[in-house]
Protein backbone atom coordinates (compact mmCIF):
# COMPACT_ATOMS: atom_id res chain seq x y z
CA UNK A 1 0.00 0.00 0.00
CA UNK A 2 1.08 3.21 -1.11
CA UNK A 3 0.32 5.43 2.00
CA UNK A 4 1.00 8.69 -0.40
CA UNK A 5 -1.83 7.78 -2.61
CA UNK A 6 -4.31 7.41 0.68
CA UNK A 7 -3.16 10.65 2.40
CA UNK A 8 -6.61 12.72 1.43
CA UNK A 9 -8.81 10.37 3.15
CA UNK A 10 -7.50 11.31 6.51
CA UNK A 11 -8.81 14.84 5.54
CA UNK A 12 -12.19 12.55 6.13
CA UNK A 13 -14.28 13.48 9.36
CA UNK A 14 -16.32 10.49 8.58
CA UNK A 15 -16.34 7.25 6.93
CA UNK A 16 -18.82 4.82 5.25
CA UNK A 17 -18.02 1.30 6.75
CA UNK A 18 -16.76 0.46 3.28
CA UNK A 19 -14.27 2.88 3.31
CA UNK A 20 -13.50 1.93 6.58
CA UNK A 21 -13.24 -1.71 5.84
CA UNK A 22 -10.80 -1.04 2.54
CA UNK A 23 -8.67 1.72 4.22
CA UNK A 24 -8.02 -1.28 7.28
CA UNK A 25 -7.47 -3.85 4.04
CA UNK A 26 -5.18 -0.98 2.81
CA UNK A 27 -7.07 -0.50 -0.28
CA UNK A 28 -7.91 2.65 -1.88
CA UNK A 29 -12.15 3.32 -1.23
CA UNK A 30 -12.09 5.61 -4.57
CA UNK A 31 -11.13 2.36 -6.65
CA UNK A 32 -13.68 -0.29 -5.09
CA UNK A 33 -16.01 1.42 -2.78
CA UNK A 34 -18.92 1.85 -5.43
CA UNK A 35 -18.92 -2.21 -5.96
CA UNK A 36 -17.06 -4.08 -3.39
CA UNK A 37 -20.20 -5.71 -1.75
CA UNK A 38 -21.51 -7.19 -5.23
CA UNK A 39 -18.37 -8.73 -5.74
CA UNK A 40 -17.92 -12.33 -4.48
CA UNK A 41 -15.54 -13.13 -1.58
CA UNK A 42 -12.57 -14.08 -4.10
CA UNK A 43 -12.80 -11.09 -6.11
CA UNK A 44 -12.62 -8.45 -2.58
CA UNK A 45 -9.53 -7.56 -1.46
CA UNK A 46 -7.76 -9.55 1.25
CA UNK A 47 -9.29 -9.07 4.45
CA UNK A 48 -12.10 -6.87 3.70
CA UNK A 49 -14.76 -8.72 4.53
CA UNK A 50 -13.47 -9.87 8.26
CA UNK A 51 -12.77 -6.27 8.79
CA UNK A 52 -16.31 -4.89 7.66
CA UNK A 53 -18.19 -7.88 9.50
CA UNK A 54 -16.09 -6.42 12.77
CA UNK A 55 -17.24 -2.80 12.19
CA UNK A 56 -20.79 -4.13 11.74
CA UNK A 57 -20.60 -6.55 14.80
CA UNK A 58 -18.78 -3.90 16.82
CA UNK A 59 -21.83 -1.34 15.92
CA UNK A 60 -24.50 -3.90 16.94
CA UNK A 61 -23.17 -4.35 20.20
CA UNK A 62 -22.63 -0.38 20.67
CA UNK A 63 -19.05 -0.34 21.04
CA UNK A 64 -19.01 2.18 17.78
CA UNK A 65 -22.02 4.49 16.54
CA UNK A 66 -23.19 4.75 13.01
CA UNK A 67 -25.74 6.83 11.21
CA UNK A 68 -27.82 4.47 9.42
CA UNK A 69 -28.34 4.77 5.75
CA UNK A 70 -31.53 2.49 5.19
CA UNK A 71 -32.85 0.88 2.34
CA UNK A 72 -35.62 2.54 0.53
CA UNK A 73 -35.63 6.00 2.98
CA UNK A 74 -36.21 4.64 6.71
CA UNK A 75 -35.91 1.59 8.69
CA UNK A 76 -36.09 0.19 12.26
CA UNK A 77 -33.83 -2.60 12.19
CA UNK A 78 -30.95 -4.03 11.27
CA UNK A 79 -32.40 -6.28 8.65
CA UNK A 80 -33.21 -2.77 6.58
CA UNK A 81 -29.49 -0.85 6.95
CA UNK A 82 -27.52 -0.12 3.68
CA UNK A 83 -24.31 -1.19 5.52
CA UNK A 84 -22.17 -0.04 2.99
CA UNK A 85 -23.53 3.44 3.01
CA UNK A 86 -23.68 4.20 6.55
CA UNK A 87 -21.18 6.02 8.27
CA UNK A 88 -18.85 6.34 11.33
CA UNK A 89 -17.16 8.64 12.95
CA UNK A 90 -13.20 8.51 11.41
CA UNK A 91 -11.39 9.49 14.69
CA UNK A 92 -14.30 7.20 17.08
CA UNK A 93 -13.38 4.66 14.34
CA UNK A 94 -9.78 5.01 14.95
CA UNK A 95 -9.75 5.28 19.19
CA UNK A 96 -11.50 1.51 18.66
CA UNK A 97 -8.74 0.23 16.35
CA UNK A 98 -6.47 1.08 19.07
CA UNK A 99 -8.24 -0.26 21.95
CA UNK A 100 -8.51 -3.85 19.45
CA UNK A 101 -4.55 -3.32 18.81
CA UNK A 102 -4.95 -2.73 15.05
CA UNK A 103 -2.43 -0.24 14.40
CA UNK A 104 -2.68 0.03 10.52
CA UNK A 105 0.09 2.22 9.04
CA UNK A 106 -3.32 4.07 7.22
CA UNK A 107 -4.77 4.82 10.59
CA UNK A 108 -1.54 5.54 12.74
CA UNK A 109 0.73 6.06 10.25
CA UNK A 110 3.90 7.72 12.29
CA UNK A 111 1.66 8.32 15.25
CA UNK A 112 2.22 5.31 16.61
CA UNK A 113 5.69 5.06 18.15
CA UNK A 114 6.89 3.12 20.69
CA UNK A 115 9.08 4.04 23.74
CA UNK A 116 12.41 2.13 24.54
CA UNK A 117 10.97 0.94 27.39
CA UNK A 118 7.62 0.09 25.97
CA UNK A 119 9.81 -1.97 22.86
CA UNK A 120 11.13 -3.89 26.26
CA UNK A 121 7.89 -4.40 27.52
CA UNK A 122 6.57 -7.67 26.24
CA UNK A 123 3.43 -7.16 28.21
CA UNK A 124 0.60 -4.71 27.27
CA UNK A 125 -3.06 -3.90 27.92
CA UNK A 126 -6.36 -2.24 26.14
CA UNK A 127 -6.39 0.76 29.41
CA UNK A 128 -2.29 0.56 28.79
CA UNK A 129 -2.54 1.64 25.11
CA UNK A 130 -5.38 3.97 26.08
CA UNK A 131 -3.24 5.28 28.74
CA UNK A 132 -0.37 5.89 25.96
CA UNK A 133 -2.66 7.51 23.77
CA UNK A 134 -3.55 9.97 26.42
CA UNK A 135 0.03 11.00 26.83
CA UNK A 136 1.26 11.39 23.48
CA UNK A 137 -2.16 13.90 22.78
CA UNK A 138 -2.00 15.85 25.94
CA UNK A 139 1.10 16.01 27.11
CA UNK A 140 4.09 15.58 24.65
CA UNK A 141 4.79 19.04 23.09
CA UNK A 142 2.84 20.93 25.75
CA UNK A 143 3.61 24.30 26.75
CA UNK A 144 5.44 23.89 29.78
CA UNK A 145 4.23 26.77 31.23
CA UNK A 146 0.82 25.81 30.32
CA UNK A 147 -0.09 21.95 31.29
CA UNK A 148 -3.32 20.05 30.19
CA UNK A 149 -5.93 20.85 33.14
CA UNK A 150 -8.36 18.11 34.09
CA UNK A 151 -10.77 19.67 32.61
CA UNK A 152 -9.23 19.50 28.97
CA UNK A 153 -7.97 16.20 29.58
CA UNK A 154 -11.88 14.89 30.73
CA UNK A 155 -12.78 16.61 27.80
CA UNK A 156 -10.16 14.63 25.01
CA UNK A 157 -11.31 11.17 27.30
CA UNK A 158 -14.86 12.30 26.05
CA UNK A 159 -14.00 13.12 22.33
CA UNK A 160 -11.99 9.81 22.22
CA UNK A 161 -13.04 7.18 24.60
CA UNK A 162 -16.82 7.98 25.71
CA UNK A 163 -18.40 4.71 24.64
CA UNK A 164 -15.58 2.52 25.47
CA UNK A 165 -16.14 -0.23 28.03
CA UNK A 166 -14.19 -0.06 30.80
CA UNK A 167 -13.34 3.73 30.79
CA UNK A 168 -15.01 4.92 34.18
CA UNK A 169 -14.83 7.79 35.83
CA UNK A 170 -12.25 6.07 38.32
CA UNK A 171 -9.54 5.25 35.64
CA UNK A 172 -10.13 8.32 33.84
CA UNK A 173 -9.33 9.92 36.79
CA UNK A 174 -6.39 7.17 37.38
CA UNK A 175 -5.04 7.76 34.17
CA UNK A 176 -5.08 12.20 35.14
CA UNK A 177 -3.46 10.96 38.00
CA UNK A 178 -0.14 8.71 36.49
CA UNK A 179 0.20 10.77 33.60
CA UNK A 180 0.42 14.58 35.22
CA UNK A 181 4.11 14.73 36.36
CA UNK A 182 4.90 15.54 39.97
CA UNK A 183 5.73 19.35 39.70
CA UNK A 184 2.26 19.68 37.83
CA UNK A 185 0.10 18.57 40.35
């Protein structure tokens, strides 16, 4: 994959699944998104399906949002949703490849570096990659003189992690807690 040629979509706020499905499978949307799902299994690009079955099975059991496109106007179930033209959130879409431990280059591209110590590590965690996440948006390249507050960091759990299970109000606030250094508290 030629991450050049897929640099505009991450101008995208938003996402059909299909996109979503052939950015993970690192295929260009603008090429197959208009036919992908009439095309048998063989003929789809490695991959896509298992990774647009996830996004679906993930939004059934709330752990991602859509808004529904339905066929013919309006539905009420999940029999009647156009799948491949309904659409998720890119960044909401991203925070729950992270917490799953996909770290496409597409998604994360350079953003996702690791630490010397964390390259040691040979243990990690969904709240530990959370946790990392945390720290490389609200604190690395900070104004020293000017932390993250609470507040903005509560407010970048919310924009990133507010449907995720296991993100309460305790490790949010455990998280604050091991990521603000000493002299900032």
């Amino acid at each position: 994959m030629n991450l050049d040629e897929l640099h505009a979509w991450k101008l995208h706020d938003t996402l059909t699944i299909v996109q979503a499905a052939l950015l993970m499978a690192g295929v260009d949307p603008a090429g197959e998104q208009d036919y992908v799902l009439q095309n048998q299994e063989i003929n789809r690009p490695a991959n896509f399906t298992a990774y647009f079955e996830a996004i679906k099975s993930s939004i059934r059991s709330e752990k991602l949002k859509a808004d529904f496109e339905f066929y013919g106007g309006s539905g009420n179930s999940y029999e009647e949703v156009n799948w491949g033209e309904s659409i998720i959130d890119a960044e909401e879409l991203r925070a729950w490849l992270l917490l799953k431990g996909f770290k496409s280059a597409f998604f994360f591209g350079e953003e996702v570096k690791s630490s010397a110590a964390q390259e040691k590590r040979k243990h990690t965690s969904e709240l530990l990659e959370i946790l990392e996440h945390a720290i490389t948006d609200n604190w690395e390249g900070h104004d020293p003189l000017n932390p993250p507050t609470n507040d903005s960091i509560d407010q970048w759990f919310a924009d990133n992690y507010q449907n995720t299970k296991g993100i309460s109000n305790v490790i949010r606030e455990s998280m604050r807690t091991i990521m603000r250094p000493l002299k900032h508290r």
